[in-house]
N, C-alpha and C. Protein backbone atom coordinates (compact mmCIF):
# COMPACT_ATOMS: atom_id res chain seq x y z
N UNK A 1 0.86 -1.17 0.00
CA UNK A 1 0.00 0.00 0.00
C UNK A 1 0.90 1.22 0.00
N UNK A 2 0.85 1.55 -1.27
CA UNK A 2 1.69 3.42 -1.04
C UNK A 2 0.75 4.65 -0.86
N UNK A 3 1.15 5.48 0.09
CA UNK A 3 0.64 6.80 0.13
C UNK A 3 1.36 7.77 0.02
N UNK A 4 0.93 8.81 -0.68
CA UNK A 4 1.83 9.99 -0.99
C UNK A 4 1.67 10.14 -2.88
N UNK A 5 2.98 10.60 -3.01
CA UNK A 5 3.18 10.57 -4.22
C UNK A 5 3.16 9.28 -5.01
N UNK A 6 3.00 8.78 -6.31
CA UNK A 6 3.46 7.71 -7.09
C UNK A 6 3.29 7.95 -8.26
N UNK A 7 3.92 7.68 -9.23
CA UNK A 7 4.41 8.02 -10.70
C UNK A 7 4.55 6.40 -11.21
N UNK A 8 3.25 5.68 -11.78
CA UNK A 8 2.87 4.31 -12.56
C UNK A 8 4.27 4.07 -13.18
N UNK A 9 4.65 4.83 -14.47
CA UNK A 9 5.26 4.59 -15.52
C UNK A 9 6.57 4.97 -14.94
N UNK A 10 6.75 6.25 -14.11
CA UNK A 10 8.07 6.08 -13.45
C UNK A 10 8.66 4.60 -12.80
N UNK A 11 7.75 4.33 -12.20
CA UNK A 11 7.81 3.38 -11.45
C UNK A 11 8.37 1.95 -11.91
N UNK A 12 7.67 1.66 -13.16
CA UNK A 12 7.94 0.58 -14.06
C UNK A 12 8.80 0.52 -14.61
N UNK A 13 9.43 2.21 -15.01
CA UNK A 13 11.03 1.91 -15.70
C UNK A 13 12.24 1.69 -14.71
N UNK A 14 11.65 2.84 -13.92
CA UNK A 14 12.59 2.38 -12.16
C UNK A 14 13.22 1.06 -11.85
N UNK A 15 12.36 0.63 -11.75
CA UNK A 15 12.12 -1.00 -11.08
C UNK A 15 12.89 -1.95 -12.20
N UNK A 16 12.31 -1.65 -13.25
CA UNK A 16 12.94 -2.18 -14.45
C UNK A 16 14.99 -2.24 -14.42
N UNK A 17 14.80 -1.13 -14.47
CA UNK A 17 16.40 -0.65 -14.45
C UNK A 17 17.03 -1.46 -13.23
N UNK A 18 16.44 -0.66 -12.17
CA UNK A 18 17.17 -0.88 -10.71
C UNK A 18 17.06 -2.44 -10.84
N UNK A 19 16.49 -3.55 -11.57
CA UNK A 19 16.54 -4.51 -11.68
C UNK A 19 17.35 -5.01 -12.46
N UNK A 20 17.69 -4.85 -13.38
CA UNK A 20 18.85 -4.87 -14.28
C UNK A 20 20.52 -4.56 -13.98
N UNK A 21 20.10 -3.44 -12.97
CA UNK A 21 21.70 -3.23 -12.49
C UNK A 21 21.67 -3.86 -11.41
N UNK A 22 21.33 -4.52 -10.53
CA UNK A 22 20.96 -5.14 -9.46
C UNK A 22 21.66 -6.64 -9.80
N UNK A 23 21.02 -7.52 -10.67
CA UNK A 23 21.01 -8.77 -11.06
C UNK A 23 21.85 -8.98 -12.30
N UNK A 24 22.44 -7.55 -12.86
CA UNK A 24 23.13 -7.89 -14.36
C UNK A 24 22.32 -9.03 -15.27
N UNK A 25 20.78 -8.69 -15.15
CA UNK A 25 20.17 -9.18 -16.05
C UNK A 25 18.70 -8.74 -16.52
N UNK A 26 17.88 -9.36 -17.42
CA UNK A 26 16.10 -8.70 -17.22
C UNK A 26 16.23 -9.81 -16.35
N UNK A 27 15.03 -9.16 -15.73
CA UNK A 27 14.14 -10.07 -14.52
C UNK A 27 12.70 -9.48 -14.75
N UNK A 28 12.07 -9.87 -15.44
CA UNK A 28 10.66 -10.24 -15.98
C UNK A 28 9.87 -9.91 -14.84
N UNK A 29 8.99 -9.01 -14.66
CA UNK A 29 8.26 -8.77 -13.57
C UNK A 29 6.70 -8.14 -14.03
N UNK A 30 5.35 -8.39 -13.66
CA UNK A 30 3.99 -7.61 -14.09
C UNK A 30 3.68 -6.75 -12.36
N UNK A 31 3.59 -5.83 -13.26
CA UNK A 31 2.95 -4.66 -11.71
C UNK A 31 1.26 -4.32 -11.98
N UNK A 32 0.66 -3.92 -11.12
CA UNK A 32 -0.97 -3.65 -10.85
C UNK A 32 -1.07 -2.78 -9.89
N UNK A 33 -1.65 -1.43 -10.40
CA UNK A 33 -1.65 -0.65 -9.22
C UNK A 33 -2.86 -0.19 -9.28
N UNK A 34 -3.77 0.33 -8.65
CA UNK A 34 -5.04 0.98 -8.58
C UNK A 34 -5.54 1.57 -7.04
N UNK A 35 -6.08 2.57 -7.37
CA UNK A 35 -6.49 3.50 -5.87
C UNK A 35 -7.60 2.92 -5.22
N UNK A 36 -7.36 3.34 -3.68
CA UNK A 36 -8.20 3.08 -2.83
C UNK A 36 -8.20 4.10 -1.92
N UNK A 37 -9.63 3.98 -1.02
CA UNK A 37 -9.50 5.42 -0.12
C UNK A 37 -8.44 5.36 1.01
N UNK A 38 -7.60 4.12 1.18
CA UNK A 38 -6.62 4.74 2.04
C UNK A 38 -5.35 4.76 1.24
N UNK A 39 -5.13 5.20 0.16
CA UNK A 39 -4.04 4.57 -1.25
C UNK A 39 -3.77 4.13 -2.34
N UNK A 40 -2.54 4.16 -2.56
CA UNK A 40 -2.25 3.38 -3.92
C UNK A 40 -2.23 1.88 -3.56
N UNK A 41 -3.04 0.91 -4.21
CA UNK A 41 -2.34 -0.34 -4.11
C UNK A 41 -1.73 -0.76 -4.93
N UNK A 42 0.47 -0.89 -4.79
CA UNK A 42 0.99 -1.84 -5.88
C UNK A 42 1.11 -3.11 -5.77
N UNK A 43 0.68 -3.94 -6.63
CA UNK A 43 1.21 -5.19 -6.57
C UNK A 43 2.35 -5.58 -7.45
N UNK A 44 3.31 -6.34 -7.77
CA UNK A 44 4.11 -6.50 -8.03
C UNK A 44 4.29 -8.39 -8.44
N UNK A 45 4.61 -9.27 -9.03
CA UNK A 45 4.67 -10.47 -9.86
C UNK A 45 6.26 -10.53 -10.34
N UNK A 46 6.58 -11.92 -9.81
CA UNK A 46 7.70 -12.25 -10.68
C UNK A 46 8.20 -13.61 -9.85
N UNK A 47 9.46 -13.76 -10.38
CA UNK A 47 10.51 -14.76 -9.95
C UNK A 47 10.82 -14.50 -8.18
N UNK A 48 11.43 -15.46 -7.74
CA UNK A 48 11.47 -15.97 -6.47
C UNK A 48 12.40 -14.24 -5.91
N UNK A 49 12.87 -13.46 -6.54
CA UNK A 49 14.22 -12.73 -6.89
C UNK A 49 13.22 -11.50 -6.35
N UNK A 50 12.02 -10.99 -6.69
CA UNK A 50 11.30 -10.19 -7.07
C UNK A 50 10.24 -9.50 -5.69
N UNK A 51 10.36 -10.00 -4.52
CA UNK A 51 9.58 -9.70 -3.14
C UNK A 51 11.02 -9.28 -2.57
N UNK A 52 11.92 -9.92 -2.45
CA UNK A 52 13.21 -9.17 -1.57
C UNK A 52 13.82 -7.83 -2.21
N UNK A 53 13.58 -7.80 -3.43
CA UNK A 53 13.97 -6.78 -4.22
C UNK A 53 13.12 -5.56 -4.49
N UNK A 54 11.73 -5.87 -4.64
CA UNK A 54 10.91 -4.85 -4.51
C UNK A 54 10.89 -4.32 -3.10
N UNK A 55 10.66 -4.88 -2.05
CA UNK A 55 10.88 -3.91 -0.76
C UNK A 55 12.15 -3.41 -0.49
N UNK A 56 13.43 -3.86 -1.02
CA UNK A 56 14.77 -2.72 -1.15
C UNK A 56 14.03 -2.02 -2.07
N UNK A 57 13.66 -1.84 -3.09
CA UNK A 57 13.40 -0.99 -4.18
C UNK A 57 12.84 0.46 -3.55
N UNK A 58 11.41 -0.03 -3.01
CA UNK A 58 10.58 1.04 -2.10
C UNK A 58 11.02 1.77 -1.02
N UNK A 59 11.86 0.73 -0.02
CA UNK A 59 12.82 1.22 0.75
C UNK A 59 13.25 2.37 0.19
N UNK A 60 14.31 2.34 -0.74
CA UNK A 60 15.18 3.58 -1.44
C UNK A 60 14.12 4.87 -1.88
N UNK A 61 13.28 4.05 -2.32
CA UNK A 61 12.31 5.27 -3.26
C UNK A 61 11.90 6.26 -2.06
N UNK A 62 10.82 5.48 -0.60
CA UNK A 62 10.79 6.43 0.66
C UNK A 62 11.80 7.63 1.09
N UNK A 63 12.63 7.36 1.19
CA UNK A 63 14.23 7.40 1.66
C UNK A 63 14.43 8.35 0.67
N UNK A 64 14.27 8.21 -0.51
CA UNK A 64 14.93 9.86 -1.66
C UNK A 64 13.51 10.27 -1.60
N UNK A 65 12.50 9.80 -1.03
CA UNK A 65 11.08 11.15 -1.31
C UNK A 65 10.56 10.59 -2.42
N UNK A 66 10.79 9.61 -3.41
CA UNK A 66 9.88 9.57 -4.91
C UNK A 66 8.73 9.31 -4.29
N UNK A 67 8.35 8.69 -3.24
CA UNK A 67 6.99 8.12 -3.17
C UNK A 67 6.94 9.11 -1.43
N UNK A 68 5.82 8.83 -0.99
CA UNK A 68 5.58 9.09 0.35
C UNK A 68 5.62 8.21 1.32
N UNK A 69 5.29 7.18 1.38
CA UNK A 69 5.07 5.85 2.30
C UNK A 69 4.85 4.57 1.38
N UNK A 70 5.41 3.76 2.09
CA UNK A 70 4.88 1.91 1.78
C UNK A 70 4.37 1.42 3.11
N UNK A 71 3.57 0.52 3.15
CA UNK A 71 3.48 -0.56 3.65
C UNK A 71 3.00 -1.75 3.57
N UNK A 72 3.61 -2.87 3.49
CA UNK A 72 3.75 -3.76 2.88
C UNK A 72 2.14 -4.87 3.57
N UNK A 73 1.25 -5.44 2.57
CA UNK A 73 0.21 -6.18 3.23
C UNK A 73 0.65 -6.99 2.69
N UNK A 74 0.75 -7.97 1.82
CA UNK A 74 0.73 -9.16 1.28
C UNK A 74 2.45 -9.33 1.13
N UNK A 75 3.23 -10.45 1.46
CA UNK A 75 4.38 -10.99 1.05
C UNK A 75 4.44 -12.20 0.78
N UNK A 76 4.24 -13.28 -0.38
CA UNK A 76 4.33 -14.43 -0.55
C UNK A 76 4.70 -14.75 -2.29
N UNK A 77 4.52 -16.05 -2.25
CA UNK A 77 5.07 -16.69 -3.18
C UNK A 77 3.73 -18.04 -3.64
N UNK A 78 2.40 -18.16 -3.04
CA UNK A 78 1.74 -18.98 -3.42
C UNK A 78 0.28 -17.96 -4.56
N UNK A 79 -0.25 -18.25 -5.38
CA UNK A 79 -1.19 -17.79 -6.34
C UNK A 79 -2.34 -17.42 -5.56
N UNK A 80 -2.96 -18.62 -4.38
CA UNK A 80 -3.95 -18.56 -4.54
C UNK A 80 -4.30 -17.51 -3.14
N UNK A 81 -3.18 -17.41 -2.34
CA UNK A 81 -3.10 -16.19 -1.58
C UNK A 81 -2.89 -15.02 -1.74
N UNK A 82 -2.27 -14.82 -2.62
CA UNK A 82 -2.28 -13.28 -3.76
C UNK A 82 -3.64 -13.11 -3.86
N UNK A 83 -4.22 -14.26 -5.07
CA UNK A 83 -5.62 -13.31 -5.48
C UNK A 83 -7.04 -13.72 -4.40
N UNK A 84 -6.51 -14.09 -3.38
CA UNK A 84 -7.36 -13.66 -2.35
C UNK A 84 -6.93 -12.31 -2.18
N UNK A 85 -5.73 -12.54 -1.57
CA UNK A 85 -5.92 -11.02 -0.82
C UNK A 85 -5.55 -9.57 -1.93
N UNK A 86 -5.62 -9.71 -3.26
CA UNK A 86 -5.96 -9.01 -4.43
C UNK A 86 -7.88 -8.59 -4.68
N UNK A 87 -8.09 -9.53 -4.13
CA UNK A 87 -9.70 -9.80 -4.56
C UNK A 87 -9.99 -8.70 -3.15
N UNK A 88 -9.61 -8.95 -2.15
CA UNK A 88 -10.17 -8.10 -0.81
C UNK A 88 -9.54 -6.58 -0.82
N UNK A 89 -8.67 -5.80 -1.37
CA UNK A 89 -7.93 -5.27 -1.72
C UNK A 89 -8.71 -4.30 -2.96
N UNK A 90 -9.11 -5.36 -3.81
CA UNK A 90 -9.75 -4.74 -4.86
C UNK A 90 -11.15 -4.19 -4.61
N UNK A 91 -12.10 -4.85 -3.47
CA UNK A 91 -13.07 -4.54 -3.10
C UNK A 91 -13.02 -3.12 -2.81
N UNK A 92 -12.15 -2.21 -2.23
CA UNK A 92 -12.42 -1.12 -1.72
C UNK A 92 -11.51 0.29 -3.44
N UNK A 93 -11.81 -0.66 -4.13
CA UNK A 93 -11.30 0.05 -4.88
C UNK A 93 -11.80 1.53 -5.38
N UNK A 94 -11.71 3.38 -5.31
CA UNK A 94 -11.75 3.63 -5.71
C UNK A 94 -11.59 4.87 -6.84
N UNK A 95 -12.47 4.91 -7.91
CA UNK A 95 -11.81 5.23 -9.16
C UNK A 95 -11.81 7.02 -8.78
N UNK A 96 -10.80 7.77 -9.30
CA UNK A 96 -10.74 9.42 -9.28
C UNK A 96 -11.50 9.54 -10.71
N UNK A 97 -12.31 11.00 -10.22
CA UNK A 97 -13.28 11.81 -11.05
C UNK A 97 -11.79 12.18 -12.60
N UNK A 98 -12.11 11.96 -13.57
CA UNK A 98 -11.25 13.07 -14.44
C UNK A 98 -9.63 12.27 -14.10
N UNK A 99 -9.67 11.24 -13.57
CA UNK A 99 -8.15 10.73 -13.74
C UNK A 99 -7.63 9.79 -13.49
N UNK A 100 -7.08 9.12 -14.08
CA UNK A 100 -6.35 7.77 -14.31
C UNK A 100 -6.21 7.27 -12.60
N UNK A 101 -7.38 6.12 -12.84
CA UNK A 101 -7.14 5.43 -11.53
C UNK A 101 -6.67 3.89 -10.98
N UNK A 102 -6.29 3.09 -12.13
CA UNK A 102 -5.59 2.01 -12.07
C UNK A 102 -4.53 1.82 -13.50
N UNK A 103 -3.73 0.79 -13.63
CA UNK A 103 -3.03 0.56 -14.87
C UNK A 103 -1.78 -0.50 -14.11
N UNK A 104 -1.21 -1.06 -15.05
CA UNK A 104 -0.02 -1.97 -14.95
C UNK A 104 0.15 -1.97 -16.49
N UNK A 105 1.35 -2.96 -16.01
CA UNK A 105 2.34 -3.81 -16.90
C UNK A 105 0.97 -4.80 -17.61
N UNK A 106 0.34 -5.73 -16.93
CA UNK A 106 -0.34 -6.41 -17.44
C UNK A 106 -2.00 -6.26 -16.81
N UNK A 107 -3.32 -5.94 -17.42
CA UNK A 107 -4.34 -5.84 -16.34
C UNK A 107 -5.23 -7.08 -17.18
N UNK A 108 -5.91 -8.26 -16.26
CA UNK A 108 -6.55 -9.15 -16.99
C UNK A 108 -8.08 -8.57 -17.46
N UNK A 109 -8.55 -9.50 -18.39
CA UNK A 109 -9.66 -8.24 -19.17
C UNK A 109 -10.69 -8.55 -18.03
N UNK A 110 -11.41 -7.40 -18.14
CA UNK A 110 -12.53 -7.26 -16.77
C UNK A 110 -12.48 -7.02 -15.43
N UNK A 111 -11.32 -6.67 -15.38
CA UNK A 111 -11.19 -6.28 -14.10
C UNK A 111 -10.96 -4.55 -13.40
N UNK A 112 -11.26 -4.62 -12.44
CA UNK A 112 -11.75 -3.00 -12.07
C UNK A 112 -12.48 -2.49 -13.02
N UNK A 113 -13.46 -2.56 -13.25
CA UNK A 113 -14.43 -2.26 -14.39
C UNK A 113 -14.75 -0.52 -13.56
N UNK A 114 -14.80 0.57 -14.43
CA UNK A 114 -14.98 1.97 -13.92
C UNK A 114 -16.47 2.01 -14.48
């Protein structure tokens, strides 16, 4: 859950990069972010590599100011606990008048319907 500032597409090349110089390699990752009344929720997808690395990531980002706050609800590695707690998460989802209120890397069709 981020609050404060957040920049989607910043974010994705960020992560991207800082992943690349990190691992001296791609590391394949899908992000999902969409608002709620207490926040941004990001989610984040990938390799086993990709939960220890995204919370250094955010870490840093707090720390130089890009974002305002994290805090972390979900940390795992099984599917069907993600899209539970994606599904409860998504319930309180909502959309801003006049402005872009969800987007990722990948969004499956039908979902957060505005």
């Amino acid at each position: 859950m981020l609050r404060g500032r957040f920049a989607p597409k910043a974010f994705n090349n960020g992560f991207s990069k800082w992943l690349r110089a990190k691992f001296l390699c791609e590391v394949k990752f899908h992000s999902l972010w969409f608002c709620t009344h207490l926040g941004i929720v990001l989610t984040v997808r990938g390799d086993k590599r990709i939960p220890a690395a995204l919370e250094e990531y955010l870490t840093l980002q707090v720390r130089t100011e890009r974002i305002g706050n994290a805090t972390e609800v979900f940390k795992g590695m099984g599917t069907v606990t993600y899209m539970s707690t994606l599904t409860l998460l998504q319930s309180d989802y909502f959309p801003q008048p006049k402005q872009r209120s969800f987007g990722g890397s990948r969004l499956p069709s039908g979902s957060l319907n505005e």
